[in-house]
Each structure stands twice: as C-alpha cells, then as structure tokens.
Protein backbone atom coordinates (compact mmCIF):
# COMPACT_ATOMS: atom_id res chain seq x y z
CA UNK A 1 70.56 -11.96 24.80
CA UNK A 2 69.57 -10.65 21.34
CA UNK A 3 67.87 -7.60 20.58
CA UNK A 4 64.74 -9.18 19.93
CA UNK A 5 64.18 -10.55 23.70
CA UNK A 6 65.29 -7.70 24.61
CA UNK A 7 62.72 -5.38 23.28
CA UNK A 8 60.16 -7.78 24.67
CA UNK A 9 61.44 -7.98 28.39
CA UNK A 10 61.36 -4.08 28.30
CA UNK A 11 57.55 -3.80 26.71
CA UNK A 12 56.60 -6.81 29.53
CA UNK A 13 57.82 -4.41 31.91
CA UNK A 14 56.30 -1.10 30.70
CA UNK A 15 52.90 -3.06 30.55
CA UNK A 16 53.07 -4.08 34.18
CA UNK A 17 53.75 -0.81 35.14
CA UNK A 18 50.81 0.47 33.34
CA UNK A 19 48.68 -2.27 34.90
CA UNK A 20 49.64 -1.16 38.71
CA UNK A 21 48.89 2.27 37.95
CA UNK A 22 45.38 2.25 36.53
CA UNK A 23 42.45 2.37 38.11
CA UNK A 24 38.59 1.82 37.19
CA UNK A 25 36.94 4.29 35.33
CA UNK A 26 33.38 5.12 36.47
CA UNK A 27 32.25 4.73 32.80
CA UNK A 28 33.50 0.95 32.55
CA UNK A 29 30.25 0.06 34.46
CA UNK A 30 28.13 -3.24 33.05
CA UNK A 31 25.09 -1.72 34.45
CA UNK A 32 25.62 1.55 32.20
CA UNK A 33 23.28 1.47 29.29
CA UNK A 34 25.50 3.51 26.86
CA UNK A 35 23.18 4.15 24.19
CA UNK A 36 20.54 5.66 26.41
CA UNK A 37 20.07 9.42 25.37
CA UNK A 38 19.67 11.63 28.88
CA UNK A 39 17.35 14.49 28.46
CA UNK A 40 18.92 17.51 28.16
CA UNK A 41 18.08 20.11 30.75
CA UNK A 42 18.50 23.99 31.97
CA UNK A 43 21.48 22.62 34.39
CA UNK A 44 23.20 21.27 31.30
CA UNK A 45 23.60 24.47 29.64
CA UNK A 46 26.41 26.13 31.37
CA UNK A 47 27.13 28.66 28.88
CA UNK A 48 24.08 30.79 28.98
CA UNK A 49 21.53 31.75 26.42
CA UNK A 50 22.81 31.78 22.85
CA UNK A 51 24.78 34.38 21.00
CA UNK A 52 22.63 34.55 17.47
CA UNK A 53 18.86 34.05 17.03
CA UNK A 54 17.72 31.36 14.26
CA UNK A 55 14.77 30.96 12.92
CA UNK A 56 12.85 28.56 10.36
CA UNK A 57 9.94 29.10 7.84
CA UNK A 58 7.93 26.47 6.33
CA UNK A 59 4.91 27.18 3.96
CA UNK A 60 1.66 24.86 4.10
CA UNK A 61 -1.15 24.29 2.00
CA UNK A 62 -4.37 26.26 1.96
CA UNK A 63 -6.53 23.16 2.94
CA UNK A 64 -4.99 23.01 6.34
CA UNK A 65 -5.52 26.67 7.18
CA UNK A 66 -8.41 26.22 9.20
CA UNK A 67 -6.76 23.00 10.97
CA UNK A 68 -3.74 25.08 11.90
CA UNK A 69 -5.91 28.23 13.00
CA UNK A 70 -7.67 26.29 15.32
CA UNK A 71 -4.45 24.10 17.18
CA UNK A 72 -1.93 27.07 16.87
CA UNK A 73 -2.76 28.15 20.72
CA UNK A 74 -1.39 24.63 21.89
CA UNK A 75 1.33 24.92 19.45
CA UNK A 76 2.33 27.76 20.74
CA UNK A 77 1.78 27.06 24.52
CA UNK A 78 4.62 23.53 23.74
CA UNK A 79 7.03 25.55 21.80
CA UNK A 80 6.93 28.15 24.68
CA UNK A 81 7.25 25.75 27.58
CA UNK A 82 11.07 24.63 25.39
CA UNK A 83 12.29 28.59 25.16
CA UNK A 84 11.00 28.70 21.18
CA UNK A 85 9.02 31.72 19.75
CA UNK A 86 6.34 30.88 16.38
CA UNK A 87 4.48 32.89 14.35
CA UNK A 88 1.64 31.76 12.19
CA UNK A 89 0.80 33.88 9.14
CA UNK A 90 -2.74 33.04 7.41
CA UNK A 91 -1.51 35.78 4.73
CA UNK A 92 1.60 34.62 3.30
CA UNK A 93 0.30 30.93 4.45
CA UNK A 94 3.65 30.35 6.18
CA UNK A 95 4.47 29.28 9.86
CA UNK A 96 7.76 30.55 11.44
CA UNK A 97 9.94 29.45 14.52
CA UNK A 98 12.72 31.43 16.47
CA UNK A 99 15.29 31.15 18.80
CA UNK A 100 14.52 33.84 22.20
CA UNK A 101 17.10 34.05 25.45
CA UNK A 102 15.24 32.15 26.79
CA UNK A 103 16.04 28.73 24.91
CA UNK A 104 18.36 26.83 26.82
CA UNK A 105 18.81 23.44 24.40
CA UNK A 106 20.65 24.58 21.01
CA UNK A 107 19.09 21.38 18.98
CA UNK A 108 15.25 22.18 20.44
CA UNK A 109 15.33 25.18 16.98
CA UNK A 110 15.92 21.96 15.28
CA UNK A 111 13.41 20.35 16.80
CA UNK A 112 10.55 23.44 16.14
CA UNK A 113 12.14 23.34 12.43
CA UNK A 114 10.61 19.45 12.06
CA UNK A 115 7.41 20.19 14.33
CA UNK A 116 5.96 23.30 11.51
CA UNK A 117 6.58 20.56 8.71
CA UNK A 118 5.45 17.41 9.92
CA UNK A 119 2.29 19.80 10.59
CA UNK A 120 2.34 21.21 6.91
CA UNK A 121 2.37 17.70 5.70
CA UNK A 122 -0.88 17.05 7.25
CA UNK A 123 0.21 15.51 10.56
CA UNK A 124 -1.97 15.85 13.55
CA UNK A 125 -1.18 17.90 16.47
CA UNK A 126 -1.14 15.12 19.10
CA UNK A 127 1.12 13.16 16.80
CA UNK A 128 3.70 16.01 15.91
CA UNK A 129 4.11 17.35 19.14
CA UNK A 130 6.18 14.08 20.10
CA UNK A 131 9.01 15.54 18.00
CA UNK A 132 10.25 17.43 20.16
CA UNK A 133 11.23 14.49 22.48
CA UNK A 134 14.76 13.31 22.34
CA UNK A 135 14.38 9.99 21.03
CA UNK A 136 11.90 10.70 18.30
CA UNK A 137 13.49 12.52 15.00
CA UNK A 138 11.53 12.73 11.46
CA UNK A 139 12.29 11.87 7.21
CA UNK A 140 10.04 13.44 4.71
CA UNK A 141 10.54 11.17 1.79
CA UNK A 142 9.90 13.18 -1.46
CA UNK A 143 8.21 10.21 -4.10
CA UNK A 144 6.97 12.90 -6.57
CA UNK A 145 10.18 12.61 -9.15
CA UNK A 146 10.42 8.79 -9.01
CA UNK A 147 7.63 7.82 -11.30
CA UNK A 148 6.74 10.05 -14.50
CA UNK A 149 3.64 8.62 -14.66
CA UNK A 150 0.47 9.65 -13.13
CA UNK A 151 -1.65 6.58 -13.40
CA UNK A 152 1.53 4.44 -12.12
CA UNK A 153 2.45 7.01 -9.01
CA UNK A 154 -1.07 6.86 -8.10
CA UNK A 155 -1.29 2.90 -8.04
CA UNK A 156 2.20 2.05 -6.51
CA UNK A 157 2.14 4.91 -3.74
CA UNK A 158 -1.76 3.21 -2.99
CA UNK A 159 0.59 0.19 -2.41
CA UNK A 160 1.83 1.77 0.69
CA UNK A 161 -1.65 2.28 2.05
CA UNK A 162 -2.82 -1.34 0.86
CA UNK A 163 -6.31 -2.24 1.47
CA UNK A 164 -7.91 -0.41 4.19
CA UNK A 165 -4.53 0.94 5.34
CA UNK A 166 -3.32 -3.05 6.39
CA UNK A 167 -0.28 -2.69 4.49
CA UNK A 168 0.74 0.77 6.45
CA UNK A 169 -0.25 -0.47 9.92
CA UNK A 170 2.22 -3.57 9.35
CA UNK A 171 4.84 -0.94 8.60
CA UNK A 172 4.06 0.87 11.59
CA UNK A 173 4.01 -2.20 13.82
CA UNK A 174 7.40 -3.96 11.96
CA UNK A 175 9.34 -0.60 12.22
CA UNK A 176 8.08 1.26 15.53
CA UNK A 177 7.36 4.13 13.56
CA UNK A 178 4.44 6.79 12.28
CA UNK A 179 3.93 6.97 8.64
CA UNK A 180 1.94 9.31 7.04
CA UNK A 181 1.03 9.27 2.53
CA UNK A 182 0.37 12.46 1.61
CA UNK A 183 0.73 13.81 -1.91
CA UNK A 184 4.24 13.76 -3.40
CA UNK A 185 5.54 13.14 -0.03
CA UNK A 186 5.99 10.54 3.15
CA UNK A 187 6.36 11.54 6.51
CA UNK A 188 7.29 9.60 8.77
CA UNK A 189 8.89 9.76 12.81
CA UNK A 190 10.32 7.20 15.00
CA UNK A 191 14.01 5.93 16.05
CA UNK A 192 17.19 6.23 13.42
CA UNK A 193 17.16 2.97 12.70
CA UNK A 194 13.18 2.07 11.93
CA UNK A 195 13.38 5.59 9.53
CA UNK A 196 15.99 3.66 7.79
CA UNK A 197 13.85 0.81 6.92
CA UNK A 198 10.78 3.27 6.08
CA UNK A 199 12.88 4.82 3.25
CA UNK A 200 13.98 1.90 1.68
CA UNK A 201 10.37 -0.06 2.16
CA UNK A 202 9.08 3.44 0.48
CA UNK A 203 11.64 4.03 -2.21
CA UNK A 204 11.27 0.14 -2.91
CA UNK A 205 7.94 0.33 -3.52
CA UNK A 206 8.12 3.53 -6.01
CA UNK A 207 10.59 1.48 -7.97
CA UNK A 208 7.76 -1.30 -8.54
CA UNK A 209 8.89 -3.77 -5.53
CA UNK A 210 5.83 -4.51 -3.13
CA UNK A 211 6.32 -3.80 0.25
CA UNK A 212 4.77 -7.22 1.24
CA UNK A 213 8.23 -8.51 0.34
CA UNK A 214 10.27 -6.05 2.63
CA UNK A 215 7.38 -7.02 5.49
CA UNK A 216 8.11 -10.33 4.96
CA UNK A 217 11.60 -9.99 5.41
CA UNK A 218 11.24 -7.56 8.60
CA UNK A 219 9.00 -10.23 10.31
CA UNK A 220 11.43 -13.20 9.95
CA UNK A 221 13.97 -11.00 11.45
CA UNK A 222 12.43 -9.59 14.45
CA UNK A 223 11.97 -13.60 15.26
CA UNK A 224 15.72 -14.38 14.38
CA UNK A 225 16.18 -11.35 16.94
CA UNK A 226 15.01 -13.37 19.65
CA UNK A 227 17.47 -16.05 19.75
CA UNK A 228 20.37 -14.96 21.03
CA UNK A 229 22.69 -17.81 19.66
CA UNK A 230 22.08 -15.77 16.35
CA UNK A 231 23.21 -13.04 17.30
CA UNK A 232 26.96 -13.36 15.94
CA UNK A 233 26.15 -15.25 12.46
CA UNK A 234 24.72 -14.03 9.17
CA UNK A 235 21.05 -14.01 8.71
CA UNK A 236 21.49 -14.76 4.95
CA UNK A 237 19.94 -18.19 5.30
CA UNK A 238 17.37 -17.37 6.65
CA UNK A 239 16.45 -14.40 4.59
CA UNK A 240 14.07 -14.86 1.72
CA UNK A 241 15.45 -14.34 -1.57
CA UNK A 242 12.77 -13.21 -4.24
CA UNK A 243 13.37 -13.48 -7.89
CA UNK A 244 12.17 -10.96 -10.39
CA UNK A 245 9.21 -12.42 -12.68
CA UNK A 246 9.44 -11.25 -16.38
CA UNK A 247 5.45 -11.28 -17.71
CA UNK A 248 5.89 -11.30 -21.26
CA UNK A 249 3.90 -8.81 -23.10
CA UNK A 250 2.27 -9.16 -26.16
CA UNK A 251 4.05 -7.15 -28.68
CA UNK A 252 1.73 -4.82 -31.10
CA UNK A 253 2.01 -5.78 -34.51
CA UNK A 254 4.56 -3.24 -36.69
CA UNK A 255 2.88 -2.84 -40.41
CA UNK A 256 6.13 -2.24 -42.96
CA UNK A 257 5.32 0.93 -44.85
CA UNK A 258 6.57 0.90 -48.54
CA UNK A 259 9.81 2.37 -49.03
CA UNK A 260 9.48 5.07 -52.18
CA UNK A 261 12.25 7.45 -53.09
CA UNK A 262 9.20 10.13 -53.13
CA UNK A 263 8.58 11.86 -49.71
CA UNK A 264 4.87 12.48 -48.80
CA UNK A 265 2.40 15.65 -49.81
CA UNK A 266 2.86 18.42 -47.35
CA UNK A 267 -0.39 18.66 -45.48
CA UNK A 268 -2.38 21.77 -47.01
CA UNK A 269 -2.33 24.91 -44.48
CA UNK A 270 -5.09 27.11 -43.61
CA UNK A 271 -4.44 29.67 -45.72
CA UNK A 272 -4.36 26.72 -48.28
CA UNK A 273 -7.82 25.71 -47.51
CA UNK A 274 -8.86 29.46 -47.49
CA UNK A 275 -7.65 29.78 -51.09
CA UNK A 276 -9.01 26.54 -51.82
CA UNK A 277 -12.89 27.45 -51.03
CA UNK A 278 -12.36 31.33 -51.79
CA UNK A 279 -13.04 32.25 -48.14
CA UNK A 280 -9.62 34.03 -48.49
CA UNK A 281 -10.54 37.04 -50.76
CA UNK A 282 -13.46 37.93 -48.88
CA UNK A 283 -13.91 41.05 -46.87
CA UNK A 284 -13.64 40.58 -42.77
CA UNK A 285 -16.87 41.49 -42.85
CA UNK A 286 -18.22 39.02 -45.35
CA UNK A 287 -16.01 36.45 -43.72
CA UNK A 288 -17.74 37.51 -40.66
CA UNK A 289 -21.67 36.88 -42.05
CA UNK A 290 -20.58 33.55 -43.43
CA UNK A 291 -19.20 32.39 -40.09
CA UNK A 292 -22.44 33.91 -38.89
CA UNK A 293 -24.49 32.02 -41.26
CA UNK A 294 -22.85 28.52 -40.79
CA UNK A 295 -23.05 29.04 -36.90
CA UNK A 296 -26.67 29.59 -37.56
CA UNK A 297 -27.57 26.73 -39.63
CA UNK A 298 -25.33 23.97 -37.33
CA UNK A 299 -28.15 25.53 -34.44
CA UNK A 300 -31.16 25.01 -36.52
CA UNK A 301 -30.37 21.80 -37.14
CA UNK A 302 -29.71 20.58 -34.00
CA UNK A 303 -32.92 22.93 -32.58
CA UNK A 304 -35.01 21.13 -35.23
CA UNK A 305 -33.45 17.56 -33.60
CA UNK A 306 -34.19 18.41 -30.50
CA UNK A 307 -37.87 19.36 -31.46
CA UNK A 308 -38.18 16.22 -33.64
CA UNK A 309 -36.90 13.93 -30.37
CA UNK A 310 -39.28 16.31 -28.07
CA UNK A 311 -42.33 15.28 -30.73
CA UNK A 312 -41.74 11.82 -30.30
CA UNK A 313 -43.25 11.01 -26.64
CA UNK A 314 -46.29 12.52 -27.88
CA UNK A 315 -46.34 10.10 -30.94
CA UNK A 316 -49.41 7.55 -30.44
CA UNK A 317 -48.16 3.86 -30.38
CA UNK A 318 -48.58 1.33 -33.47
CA UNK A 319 -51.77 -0.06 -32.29
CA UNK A 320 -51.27 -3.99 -33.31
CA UNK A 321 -52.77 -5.12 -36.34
CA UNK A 322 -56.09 -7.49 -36.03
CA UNK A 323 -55.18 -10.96 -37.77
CA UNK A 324 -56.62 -11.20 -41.23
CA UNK A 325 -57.28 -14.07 -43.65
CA UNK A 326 -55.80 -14.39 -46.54
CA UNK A 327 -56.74 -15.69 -50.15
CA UNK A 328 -54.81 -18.78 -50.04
CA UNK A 329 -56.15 -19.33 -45.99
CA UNK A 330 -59.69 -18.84 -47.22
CA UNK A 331 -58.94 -21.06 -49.89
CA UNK A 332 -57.33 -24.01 -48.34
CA UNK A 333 -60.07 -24.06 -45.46
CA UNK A 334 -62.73 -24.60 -48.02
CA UNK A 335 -61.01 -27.33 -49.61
CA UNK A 336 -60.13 -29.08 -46.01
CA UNK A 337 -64.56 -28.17 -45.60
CA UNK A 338 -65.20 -29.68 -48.94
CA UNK A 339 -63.12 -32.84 -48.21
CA UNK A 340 -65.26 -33.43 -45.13
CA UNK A 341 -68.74 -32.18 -45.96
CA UNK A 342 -70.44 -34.85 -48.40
CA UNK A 343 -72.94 -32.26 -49.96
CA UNK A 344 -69.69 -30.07 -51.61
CA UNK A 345 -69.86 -30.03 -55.37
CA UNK A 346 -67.03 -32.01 -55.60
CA UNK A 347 -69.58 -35.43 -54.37
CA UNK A 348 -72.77 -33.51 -55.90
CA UNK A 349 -74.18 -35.08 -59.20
CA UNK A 350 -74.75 -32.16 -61.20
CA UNK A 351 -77.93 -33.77 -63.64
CA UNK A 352 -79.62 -35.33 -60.51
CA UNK A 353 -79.30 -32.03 -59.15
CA UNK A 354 -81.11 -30.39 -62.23
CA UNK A 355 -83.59 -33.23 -62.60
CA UNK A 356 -84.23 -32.35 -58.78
CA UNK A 357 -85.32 -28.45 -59.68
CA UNK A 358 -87.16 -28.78 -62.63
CA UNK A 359 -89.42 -31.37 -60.27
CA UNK A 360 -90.12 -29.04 -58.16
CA UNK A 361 -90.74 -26.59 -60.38
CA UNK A 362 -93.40 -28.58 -61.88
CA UNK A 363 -94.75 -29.62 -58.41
CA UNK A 364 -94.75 -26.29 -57.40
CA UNK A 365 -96.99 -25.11 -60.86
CA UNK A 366 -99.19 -28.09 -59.72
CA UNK A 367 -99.91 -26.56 -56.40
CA UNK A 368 -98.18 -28.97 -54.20
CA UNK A 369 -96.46 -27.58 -51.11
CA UNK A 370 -92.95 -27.53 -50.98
CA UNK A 371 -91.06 -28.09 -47.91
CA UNK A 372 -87.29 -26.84 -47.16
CA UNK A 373 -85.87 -30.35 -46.93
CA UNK A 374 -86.96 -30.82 -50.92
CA UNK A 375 -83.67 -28.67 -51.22
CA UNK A 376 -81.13 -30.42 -49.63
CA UNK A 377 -78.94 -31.96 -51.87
CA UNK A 378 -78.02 -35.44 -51.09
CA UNK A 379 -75.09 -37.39 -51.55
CA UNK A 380 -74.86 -39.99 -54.85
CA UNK A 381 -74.76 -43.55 -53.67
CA UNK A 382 -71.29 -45.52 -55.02
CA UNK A 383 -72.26 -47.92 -57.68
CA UNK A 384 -70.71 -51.15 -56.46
CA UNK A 385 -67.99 -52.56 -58.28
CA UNK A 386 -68.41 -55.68 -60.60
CA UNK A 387 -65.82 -57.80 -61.69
C-alpha cells in the first residue's frame, strides 16, 4: 500500500470517529431566525452598573429653542425610563446626556447620543424617540461641502424634496426609512441597509445625478426580490443602465486683444485725482466745506425733482384743440361750390351783369319799384354750336 492510500484510510477513519461523537447543537435549528436582534434587558447585564460615566453634548439652533423647551419633559421622562440622565441648557443652547448606575444597556448612551441630534436637526419628538429601539440606528449626511455654489446647492438639494415632497416620500417608501432636508445636512433613520441606499441616493444627487434614476432602479429591484428563482443570479440585466447626456453649450465669443510690446497706463490713484483737481492742498477744513457744499447741491437737486414730479398732478390737462379750417380747405371748398353753383363768377357774364345795374339804376331814378329778384344774377344761355 503506498503512502498516499494510506494517509487517506487514516483521515476516513478520523472523520468517522468525529461523526459518532457529535451531537446537534441547539443553534443548528431551521426555525432560528439568526439575524433577529433580541432586546436587550436588565437580566442580560450580569456585570452590574458600569464602572465610568459618559456623557454627550450636542448644540442646536436658536429657532428650535422654544420646540425643545416645550417637549424636554417627555424627553426626559424616555431617557429616564432606559437608566440615562439629560440636561437641557437654553443658555449655552446645548443639550447633554449621561450615563447614571442606574443604566443597565452600555449602547443605550449611544443611543441618547443620536436622540439630542436627530432633535437638533429639526426632527420631531414622536419621530426621534424611535431611536432608541434596537433595530432603528441614524446617518446625518453633511451636503454643505459638496457643491460651492449657492444657487446650485439650493436647486439640486430641492431635488431631494421634488415637487410637493413626491420625490422624498418615494425614498421613504423604496428604502423603509425617515428622511429629513434640513440645511447643510440629511437626517435620516431606519435599518443598516436602507441608510446605505439613502447616502448614496443623497450624495448622488449633490453630484448632479437625479434621484429619479436611483428610484427607478430601487423599484425594479424590490420586484426582482420577489421571485425567488432570482435569487442566486446577477441582476445586471435587468438593471437600467443610464448614459450621461453632454448638452453642448454655447461658447462666449473670445475678442483677441492686440499684442503691443507697451504695457497699459497704471490706473490714476486717489491721491492722483486729489492732485489732479487741487482738492489735495486744501485745509481739512476746507476739504470739509467742499464735501459739505457738493453734498448740499446733489440734495437740492434731487429736492427740486421731487417738487417738480410733486407739481405735475396738479398740472391741468391739454384740453384738445377745436378743428380749424385752413386756407387751402377754405379754398378748395369754394372751388368744389363754384363748380356746382351756376351763378359763381366763373359762369357770370360780367357786361350783362353791368348792363343789368345801370338798368336799374335808371328804373330806380324813374320811380319804378324794384323788387329783390331784379338782383339775382342769372346764368348765360350756351350759344349753340354751328358747323
């Protein structure tokens, strides 16, 4: 028998021996759920109260003084019921927690630590107080030092909140967690493993990526979830894959300056300017009257504006002007007259018309009567044409 069989009979042996003496452990149980997290309790604790006292400050903002005044009793009244000591101070604006014998759960100081930020960071009571259940942990996400600018920050972190906060609730329903936008920071609370997908949702976001992509990826994997014949492949092909757009810009036009060996005038200096107009050899007190006197003048003027626009509303209004004739109207309406009235002196036989006066002069140095319609001039009959 060579070595090599023999080494094997001897290992087939040890194994078998190994088999007959083991025995079932009461932790290799199917119907164990492994990852559940048991509540820790007093009985737990079999070393006593702790050693060392810890304690944990957090500052918050003046707005939420009042809010904090008001909710500190019930605040208080949780920590207490866990073994933890806290001290609000309006002063300093500062909120403390502390360790006392009788806190029996080393990680609840923890706990208190999260519970006086996530209340700093404008987080309601109701809402805060579930931190200090086992299964619940909190990230603040800082976004202040992402994006430089103002105007951007503003408009990407509004992203997040997306039009009447439909954007956030689809984080909060996709992820199983609480998110909060407040200032330069996010807080949010939940498991471990929907924090992890807040962060990179949030940090995505302040990096110019829209979280509708990120939801959109979320959603088709809490359906490939359900199938369980899924469960041991890659997800890869089902995953979206999104493609950066470039939008092209329009670039500013560049004007080429001249090159010239000659570099440009120094820009003149106050003192320049002083020595320029003379204003720099004059006393401090003249310089003061001539201030004086400038300052004076730039207020009458605009005082006598001012009175000038006050004047106006009590300016009558340009009454309209009545319609007048003119020359060449008067003119051209008596020659349109003429051309219709017979008895114009353009038809009117001048001779028959002084024949017609010196008749009646003599009639009237005969005595005959004269009558009104011995006046009227009447029109000269056309002479009929002969051949």
């Amino acid at each position: 028998m060579d070595a090599g069989e023999s080494a094997a009979a001897a290992s087939t042996g040890e194994t078998k021996v190994k088999r007959n003496y083991r025995k079932d452990k009461p932790w290799d149980n199917d119907t164990i759920d492994h990852w559940k997290i048991e509540t820790f309790t007093n009985e737990d604790n079999k070393g006593g109260s702790l050693l060392e006292e810890s304690s944990f400050a957090t500052l918050f903002p003046k707005y939420r003084e009042k809010y904090l005044k008001e909710v500190w009793p019930h605040v208080t009244k949780a920590l207490d019921d866990v073994g933890i000591a806290c001290e609000l101070d309006l002063i300093e604006g500062s909120m403390t927690v502390r360790t006392t014998k009788k806190t029996f759960d080393p990680f609840i100081i923890l706990k208190a630590r999260d519970l006086i930020k996530l209340l700093a960071r404008s987080v309601p009571l109701a809402q805060a107080l579930k931190i200090l259940e086992d299964d619940v942990v909190c990230d603040i996400i800082k976004i202040g030092n992402i994006v430089r600018n103002k105007e951007r920050f503003v408009k990407r972190r509004q992203r997040l909140l997306g039009p009447n906060g439909a954007t956030l609730k689809a984080i909060e329903l996709l992820t199983d967690c609480y998110v909060m936008v407040q200032g330069n920071t996010v807080a949010a609370m939940g498991g471990y493993k929907g924090l992890k997908e807040v962060r990179r949702i949030v940090e995505d976001c302040l990096h110019n990526v829209h979280p509708i992509y990120n939801i959109k990826t979320l959603m088709i994997k809490r359906e490939l979830a359900k199938d369980p014949a899924l469960a041991t492949e890659s997800w890869d092909r089902f995953l979206p894959q999104f493609k950066k757009k470039n939008v092209k810009q329009k670039k500013p036009k560049i004007t080429k300056k001249e090159k010239t060996p000659f570099p440009p005038l120094p820009q003149p200096s106050k003192i320049d300017l002083q020595l320029e107009s003379g204003e720099y050899f004059l006393k401090e007190d003249d310089r003061r009257a001539q201030l004086r006197q400038e300052r004076e003048e730039r207020q009458a003027e605009a005082a006598e504006a001012k009175r000038s626009q006050r004047e106006k509303a009590f300016e009558a209004p340009a009454e309209p002007a009545h319609p007048t004739r003119s020359k060449d109207a008067s003119a051209k309406s008596a020659a349109s007259v003429a051309a219709q009235d017979p008895t114009t002196t353009k038809n009117m036989d001048v001779e028959a018309l002084k024949n017609r006066l010196r008749g009646e002069k003599r009639r009237h140095d005969d005595g005959k009567s004269v009558t009104s319609s011995d006046f009227v001039l009447k029109p000269k009959s056309k002479k009929s044409r002969t051949d």
